[in-house]
C-alpha atoms as a PDB file:
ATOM      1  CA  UNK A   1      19.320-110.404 -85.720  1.00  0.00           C
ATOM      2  CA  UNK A   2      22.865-109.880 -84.531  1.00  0.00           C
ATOM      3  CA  UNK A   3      25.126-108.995 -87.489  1.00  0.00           C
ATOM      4  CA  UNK A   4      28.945-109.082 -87.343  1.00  0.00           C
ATOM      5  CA  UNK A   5      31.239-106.051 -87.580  1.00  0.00           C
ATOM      6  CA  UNK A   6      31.719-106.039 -91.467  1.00  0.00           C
ATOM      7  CA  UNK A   7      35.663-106.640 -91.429  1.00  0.00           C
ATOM      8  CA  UNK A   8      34.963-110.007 -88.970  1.00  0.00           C
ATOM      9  CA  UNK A   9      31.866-110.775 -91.521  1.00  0.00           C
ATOM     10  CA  UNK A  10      34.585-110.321 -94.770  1.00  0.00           C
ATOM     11  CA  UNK A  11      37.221-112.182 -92.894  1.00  0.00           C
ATOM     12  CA  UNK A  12      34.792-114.672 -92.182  1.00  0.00           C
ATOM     13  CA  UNK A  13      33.749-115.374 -95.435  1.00  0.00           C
ATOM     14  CA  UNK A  14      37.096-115.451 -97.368  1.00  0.00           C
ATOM     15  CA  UNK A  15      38.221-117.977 -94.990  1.00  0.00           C
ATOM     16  CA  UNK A  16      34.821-119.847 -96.310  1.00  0.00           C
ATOM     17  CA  UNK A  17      35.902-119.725 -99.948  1.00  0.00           C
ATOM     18  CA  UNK A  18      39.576-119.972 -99.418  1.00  0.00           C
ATOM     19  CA  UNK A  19      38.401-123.357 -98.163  1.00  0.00           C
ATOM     20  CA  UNK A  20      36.194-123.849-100.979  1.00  0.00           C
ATOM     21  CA  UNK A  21      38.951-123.181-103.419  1.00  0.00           C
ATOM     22  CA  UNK A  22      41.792-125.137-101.930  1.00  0.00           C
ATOM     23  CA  UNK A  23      39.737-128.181-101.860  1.00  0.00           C
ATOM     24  CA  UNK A  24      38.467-128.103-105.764  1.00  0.00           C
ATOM     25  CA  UNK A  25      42.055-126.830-106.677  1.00  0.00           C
ATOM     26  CA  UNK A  26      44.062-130.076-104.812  1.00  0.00           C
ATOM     27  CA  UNK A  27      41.098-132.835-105.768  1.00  0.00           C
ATOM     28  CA  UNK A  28      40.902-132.030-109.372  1.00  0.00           C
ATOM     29  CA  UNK A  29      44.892-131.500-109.775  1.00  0.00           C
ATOM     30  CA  UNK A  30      45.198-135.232-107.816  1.00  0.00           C
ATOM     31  CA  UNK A  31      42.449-136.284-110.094  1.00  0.00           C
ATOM     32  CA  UNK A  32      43.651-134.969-113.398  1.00  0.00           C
ATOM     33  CA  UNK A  33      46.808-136.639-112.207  1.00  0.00           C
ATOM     34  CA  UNK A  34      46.019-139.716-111.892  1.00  0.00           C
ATOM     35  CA  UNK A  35      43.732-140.122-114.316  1.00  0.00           C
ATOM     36  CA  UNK A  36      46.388-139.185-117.068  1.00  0.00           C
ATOM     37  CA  UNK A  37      49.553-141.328-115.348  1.00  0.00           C
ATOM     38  CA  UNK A  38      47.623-144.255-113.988  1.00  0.00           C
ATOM     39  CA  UNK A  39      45.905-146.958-116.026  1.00  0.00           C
ATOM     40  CA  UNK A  40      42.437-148.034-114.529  1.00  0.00           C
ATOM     41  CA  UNK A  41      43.202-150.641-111.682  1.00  0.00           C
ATOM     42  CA  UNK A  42      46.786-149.930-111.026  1.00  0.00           C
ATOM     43  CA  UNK A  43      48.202-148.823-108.028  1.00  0.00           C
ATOM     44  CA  UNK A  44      51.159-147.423-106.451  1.00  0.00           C
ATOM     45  CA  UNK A  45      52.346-148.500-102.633  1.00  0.00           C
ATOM     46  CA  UNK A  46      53.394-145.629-101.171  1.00  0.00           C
ATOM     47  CA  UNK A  47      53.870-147.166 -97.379  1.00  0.00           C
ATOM     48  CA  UNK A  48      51.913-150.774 -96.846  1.00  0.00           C
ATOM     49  CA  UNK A  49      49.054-148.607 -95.009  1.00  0.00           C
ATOM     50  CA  UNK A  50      49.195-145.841 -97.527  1.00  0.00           C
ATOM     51  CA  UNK A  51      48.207-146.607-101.371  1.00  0.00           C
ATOM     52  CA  UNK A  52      47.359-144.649-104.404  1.00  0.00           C
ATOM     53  CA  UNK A  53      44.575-146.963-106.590  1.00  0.00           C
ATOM     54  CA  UNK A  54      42.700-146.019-109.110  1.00  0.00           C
ATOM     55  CA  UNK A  55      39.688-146.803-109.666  1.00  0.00           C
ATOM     56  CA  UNK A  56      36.278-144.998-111.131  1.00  0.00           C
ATOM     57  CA  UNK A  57      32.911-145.119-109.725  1.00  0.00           C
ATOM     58  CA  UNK A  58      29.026-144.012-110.457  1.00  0.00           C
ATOM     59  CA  UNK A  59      27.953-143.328-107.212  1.00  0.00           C
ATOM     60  CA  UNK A  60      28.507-141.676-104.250  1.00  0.00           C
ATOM     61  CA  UNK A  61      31.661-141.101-101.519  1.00  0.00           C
ATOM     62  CA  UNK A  62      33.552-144.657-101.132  1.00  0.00           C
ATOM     63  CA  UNK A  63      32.327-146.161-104.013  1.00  0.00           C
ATOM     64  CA  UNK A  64      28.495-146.471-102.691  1.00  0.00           C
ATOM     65  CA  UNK A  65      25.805-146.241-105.941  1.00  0.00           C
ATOM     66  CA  UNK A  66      22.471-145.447-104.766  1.00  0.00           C
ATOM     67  CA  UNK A  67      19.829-144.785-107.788  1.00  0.00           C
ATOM     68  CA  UNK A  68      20.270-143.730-111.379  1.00  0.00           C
ATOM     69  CA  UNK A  69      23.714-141.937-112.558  1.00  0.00           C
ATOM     70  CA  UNK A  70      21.933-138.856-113.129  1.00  0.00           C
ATOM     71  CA  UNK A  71      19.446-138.696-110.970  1.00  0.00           C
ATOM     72  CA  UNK A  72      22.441-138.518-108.302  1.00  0.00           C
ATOM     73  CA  UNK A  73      24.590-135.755-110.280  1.00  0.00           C
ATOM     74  CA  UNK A  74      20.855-134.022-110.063  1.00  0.00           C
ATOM     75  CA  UNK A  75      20.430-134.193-106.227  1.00  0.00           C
ATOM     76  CA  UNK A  76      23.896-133.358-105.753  1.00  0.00           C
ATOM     77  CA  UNK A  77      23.955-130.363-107.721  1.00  0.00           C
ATOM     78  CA  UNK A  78      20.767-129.103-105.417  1.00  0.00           C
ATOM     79  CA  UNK A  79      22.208-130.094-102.786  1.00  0.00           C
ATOM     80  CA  UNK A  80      25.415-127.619-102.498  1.00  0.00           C
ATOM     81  CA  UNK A  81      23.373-125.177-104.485  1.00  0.00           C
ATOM     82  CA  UNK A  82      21.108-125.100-101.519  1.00  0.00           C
ATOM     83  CA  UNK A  83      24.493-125.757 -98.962  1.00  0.00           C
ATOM     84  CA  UNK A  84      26.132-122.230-100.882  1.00  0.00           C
ATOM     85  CA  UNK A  85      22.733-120.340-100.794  1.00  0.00           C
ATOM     86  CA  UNK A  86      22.609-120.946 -97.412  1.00  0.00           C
ATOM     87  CA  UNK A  87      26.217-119.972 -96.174  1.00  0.00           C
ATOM     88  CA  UNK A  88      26.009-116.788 -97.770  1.00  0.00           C
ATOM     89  CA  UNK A  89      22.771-116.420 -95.631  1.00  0.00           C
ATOM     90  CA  UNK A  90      24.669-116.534 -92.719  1.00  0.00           C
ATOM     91  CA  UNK A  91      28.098-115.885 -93.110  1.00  0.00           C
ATOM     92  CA  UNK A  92      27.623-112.187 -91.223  1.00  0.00           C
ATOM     93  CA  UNK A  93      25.815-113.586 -88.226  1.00  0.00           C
ATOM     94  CA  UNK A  94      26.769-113.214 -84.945  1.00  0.00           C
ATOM     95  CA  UNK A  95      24.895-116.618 -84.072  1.00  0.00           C
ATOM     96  CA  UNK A  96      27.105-119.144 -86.659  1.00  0.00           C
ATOM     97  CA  UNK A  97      30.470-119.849 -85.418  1.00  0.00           C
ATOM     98  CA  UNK A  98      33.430-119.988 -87.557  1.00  0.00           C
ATOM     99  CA  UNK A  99      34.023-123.653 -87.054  1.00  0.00           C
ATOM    100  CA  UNK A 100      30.333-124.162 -88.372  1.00  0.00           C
ATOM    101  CA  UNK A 101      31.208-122.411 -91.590  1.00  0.00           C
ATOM    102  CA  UNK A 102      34.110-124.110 -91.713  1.00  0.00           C
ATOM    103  CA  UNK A 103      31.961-127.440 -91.992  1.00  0.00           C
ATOM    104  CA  UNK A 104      29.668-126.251 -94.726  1.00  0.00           C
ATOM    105  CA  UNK A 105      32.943-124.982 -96.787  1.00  0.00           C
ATOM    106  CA  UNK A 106      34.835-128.275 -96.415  1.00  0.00           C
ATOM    107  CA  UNK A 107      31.035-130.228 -97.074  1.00  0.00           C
ATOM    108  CA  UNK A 108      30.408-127.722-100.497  1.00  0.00           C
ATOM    109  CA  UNK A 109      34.163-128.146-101.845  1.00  0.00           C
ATOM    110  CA  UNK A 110      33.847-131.743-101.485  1.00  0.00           C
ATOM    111  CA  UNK A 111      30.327-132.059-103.204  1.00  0.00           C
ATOM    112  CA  UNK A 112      31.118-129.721-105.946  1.00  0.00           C
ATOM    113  CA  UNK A 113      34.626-131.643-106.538  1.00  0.00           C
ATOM    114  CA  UNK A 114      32.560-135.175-107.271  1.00  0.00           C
ATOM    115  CA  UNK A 115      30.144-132.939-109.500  1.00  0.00           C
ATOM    116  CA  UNK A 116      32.339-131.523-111.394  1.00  0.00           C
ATOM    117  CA  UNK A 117      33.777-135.344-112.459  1.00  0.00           C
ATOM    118  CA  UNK A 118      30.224-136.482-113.158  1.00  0.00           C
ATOM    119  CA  UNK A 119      29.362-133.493-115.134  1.00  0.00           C
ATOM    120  CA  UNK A 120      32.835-132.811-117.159  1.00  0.00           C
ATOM    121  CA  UNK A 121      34.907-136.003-116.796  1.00  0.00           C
ATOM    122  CA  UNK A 122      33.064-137.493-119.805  1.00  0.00           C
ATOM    123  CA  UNK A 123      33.493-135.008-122.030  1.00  0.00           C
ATOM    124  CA  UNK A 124      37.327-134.388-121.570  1.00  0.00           C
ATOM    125  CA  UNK A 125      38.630-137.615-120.934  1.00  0.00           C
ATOM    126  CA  UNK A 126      38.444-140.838-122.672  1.00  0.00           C
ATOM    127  CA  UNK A 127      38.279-144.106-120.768  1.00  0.00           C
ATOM    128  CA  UNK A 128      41.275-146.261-122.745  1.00  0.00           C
ATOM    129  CA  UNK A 129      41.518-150.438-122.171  1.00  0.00           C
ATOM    130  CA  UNK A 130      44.356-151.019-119.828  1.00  0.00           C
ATOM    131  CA  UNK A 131      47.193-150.571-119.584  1.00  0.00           C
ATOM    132  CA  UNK A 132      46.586-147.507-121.629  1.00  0.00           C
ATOM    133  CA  UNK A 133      46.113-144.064-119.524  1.00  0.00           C
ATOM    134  CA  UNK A 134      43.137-141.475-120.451  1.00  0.00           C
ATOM    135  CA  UNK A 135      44.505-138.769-122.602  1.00  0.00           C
ATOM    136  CA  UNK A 136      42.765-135.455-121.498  1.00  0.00           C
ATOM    137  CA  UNK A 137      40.698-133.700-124.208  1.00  0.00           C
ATOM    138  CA  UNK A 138      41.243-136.540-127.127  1.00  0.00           C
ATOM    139  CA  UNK A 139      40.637-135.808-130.571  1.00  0.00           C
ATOM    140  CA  UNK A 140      37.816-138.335-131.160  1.00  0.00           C
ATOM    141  CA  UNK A 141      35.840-137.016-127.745  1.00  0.00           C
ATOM    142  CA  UNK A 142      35.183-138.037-124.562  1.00  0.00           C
ATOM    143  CA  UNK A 143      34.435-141.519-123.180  1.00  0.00           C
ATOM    144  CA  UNK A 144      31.054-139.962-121.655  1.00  0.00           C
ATOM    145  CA  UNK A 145      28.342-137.234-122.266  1.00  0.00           C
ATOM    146  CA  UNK A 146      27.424-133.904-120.246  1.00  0.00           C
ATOM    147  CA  UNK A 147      26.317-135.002-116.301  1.00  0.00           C
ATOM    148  CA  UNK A 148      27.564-139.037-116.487  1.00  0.00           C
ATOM    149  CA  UNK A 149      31.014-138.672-116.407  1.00  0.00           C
ATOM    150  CA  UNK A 150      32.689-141.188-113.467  1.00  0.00           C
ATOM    151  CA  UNK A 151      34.076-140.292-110.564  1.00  0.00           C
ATOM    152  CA  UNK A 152      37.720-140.956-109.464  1.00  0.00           C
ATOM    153  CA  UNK A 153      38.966-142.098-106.574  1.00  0.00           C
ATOM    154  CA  UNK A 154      42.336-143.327-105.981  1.00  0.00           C
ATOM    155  CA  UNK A 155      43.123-143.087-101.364  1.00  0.00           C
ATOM    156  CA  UNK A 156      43.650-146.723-100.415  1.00  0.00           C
ATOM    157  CA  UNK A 157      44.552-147.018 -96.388  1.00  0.00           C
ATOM    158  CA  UNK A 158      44.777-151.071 -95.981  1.00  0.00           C
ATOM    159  CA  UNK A 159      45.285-150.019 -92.414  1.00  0.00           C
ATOM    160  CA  UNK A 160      45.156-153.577 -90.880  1.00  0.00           C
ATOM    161  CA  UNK A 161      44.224-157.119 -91.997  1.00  0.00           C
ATOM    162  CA  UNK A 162      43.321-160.077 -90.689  1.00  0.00           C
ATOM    163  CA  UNK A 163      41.558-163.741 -91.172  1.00  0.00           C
ATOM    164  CA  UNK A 164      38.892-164.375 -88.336  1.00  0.00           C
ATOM    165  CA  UNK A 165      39.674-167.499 -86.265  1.00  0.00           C
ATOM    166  CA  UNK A 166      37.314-170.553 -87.258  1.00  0.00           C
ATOM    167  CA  UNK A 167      35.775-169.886 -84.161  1.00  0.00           C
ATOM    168  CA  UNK A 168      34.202-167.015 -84.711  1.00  0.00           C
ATOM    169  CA  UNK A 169      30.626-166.959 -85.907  1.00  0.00           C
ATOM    170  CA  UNK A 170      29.258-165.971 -89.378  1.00  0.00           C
ATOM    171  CA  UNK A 171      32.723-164.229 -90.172  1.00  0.00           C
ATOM    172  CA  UNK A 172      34.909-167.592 -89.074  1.00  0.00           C
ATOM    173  CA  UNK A 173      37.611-168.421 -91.489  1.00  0.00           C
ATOM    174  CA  UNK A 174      37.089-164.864 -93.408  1.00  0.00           C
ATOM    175  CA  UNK A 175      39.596-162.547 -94.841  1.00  0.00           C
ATOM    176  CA  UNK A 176      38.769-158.950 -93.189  1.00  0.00           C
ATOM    177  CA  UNK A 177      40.361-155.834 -94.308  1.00  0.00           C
ATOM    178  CA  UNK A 178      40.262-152.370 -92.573  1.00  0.00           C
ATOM    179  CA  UNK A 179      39.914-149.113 -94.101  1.00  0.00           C
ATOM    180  CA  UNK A 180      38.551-151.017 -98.068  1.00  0.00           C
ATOM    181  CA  UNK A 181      36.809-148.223 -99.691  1.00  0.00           C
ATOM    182  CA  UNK A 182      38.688-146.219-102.498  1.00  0.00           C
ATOM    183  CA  UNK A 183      37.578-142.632-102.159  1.00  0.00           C
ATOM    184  CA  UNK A 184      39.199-139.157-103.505  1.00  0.00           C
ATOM    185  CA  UNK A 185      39.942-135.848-101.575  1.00  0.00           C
ATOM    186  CA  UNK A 186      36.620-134.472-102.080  1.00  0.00           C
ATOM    187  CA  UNK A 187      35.319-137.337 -99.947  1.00  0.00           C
ATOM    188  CA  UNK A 188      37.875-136.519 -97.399  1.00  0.00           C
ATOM    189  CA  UNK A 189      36.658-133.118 -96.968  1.00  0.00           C
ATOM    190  CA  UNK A 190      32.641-134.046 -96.822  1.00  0.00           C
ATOM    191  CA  UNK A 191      33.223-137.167 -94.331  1.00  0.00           C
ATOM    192  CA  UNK A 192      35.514-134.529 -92.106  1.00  0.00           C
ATOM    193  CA  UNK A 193      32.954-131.369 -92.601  1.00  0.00           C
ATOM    194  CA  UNK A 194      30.511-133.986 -91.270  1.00  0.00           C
ATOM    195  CA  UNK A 195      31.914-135.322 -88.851  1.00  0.00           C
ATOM    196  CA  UNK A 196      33.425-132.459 -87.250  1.00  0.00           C
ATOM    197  CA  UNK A 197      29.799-130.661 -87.267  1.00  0.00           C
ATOM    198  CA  UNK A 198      28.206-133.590 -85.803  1.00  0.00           C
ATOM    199  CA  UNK A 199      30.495-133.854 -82.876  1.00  0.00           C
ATOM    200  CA  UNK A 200      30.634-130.242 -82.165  1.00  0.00           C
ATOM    201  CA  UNK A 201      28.462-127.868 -84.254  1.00  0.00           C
ATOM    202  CA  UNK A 202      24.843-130.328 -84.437  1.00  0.00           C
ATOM    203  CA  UNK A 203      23.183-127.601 -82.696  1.00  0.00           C
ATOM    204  CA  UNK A 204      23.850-124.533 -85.141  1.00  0.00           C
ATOM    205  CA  UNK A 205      21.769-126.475 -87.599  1.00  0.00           C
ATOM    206  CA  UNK A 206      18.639-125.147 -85.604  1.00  0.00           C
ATOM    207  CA  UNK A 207      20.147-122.154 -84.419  1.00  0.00           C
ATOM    208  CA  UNK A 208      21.234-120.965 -87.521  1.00  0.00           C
ATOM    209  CA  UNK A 209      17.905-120.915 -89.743  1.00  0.00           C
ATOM    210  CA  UNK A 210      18.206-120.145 -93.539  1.00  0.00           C
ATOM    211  CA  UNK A 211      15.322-117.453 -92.902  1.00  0.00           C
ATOM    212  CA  UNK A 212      16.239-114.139 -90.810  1.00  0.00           C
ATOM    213  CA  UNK A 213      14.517-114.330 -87.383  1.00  0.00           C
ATOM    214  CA  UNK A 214      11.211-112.488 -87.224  1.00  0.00           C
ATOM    215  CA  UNK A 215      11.634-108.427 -86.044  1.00  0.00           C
ATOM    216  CA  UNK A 216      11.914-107.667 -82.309  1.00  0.00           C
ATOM    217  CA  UNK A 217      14.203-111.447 -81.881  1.00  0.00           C
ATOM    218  CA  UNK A 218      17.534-111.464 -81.541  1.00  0.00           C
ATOM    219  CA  UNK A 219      20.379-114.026 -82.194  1.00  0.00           C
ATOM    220  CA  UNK A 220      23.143-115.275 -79.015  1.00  0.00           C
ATOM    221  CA  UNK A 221      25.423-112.174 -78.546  1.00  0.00           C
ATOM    222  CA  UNK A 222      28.501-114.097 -78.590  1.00  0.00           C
ATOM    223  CA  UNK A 223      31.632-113.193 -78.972  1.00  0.00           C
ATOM    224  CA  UNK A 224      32.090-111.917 -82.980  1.00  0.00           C
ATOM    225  CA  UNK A 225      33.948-114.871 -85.366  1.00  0.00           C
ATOM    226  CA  UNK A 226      34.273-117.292 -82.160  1.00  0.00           C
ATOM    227  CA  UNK A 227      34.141-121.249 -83.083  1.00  0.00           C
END
């Protein structure tokens, strides 16, 4: 197994938890944020295409609930238990390319960001009637308990609208709106870390096993740190 120079393997995997880091630091601070100036359901246009809305959810990015609360906050917590396990795996190898880590930080970050509202956001925030906002650690407790806390979201891109001509089929006469969902930063960085390894990194999922390579094997000799 090909192993990095240790200053390219270092460098490497700061840049992994800078990443980490600046995403949990900017999604809870726009979180915290809004959840203590806005009331539940109000909004604030900041261009007609650009909207901050807050809203709270129980399930996953955009809104989606699959399953029970904390059955969810389980499988998530796993899941980028598993996702940090395994970039400190391969962080050093030659084989993984920077971009790839790059994915898996922006993916973790994103993952732990929603976790930490499902596990915490309960027990520091209350959940006031409108138009009151949440007061952050209230003296009578939170609104929640440990692991079922909600998640915020508050990113509202109305991009483009229209009604569907009578015409149409099914859909004739219909409002349609594009980009609905709500989401929150953390989704931003998962759907991105995604996307970006699915359009150029799909193959370093194989390549790049969780287990070293058996003795006598070796990984591709590319070029150290290259994306």
């Amino acid at each position: 197994m090909a192993i990095l120079p240790h200053d390219v393997a270092r460098r490497r995997g700061w840049i992994a938890c800078a990443i980490i880091l600046a995403v949990l630091i900017i999604d809870q601070a726009l979180k915290i944020w809004v959840k203590t100036h806005f009331y539940l359901g109000e909004s604030y246009e900041i261009f007609p295409w650009f909207q901050l809305a807050f809203i709270q959810n129980n399930g996953m990015a955009f809104g989606w609930e699959i399953g029970s609360k904390l059955l969810l906050t389980l499988l998530r917590i796993v899941t980028v238990g598993f996702l940090i396990y395994y970039l400190v795996k391969i962080y050093a190898r030659k084989i993984a390319r920077t971009g790839y880590l790059v994915c898996l930080a922006l993916i973790i970050a994103g993952a732990a960001g929603n976790i930490i509202d499902c596990a915490f956001y309960g027990l520091i925030f209350n959940n006031p009637v409108p138009p009151q906002v949440a007061e952050l650690f209230p003296p009578e407790g939170g609104y929640g308990t440990f692991l079922h806390g909600k998640v915020v979201d508050m990113l509202y891109f109305p991009l483009v609208s229209w009604t569907w001509p009578a015409w149409v089929p099914v859909v004739g006469g219909e409002y349609f709106l594009f980009f609905s969902p709500v989401f929150n930063f953390a989704d931003a960085a998962i759907s991105v870390g995604l996307i970006w390894l699915l359009i150029f990194y799909s193959s370093q999922v194989s390549e790049v096993p969780v287990r070293d390579k058996a003795p006598g094997t070796t990984d591709d000799p590319g070029t150290p740190g290259e994306d």
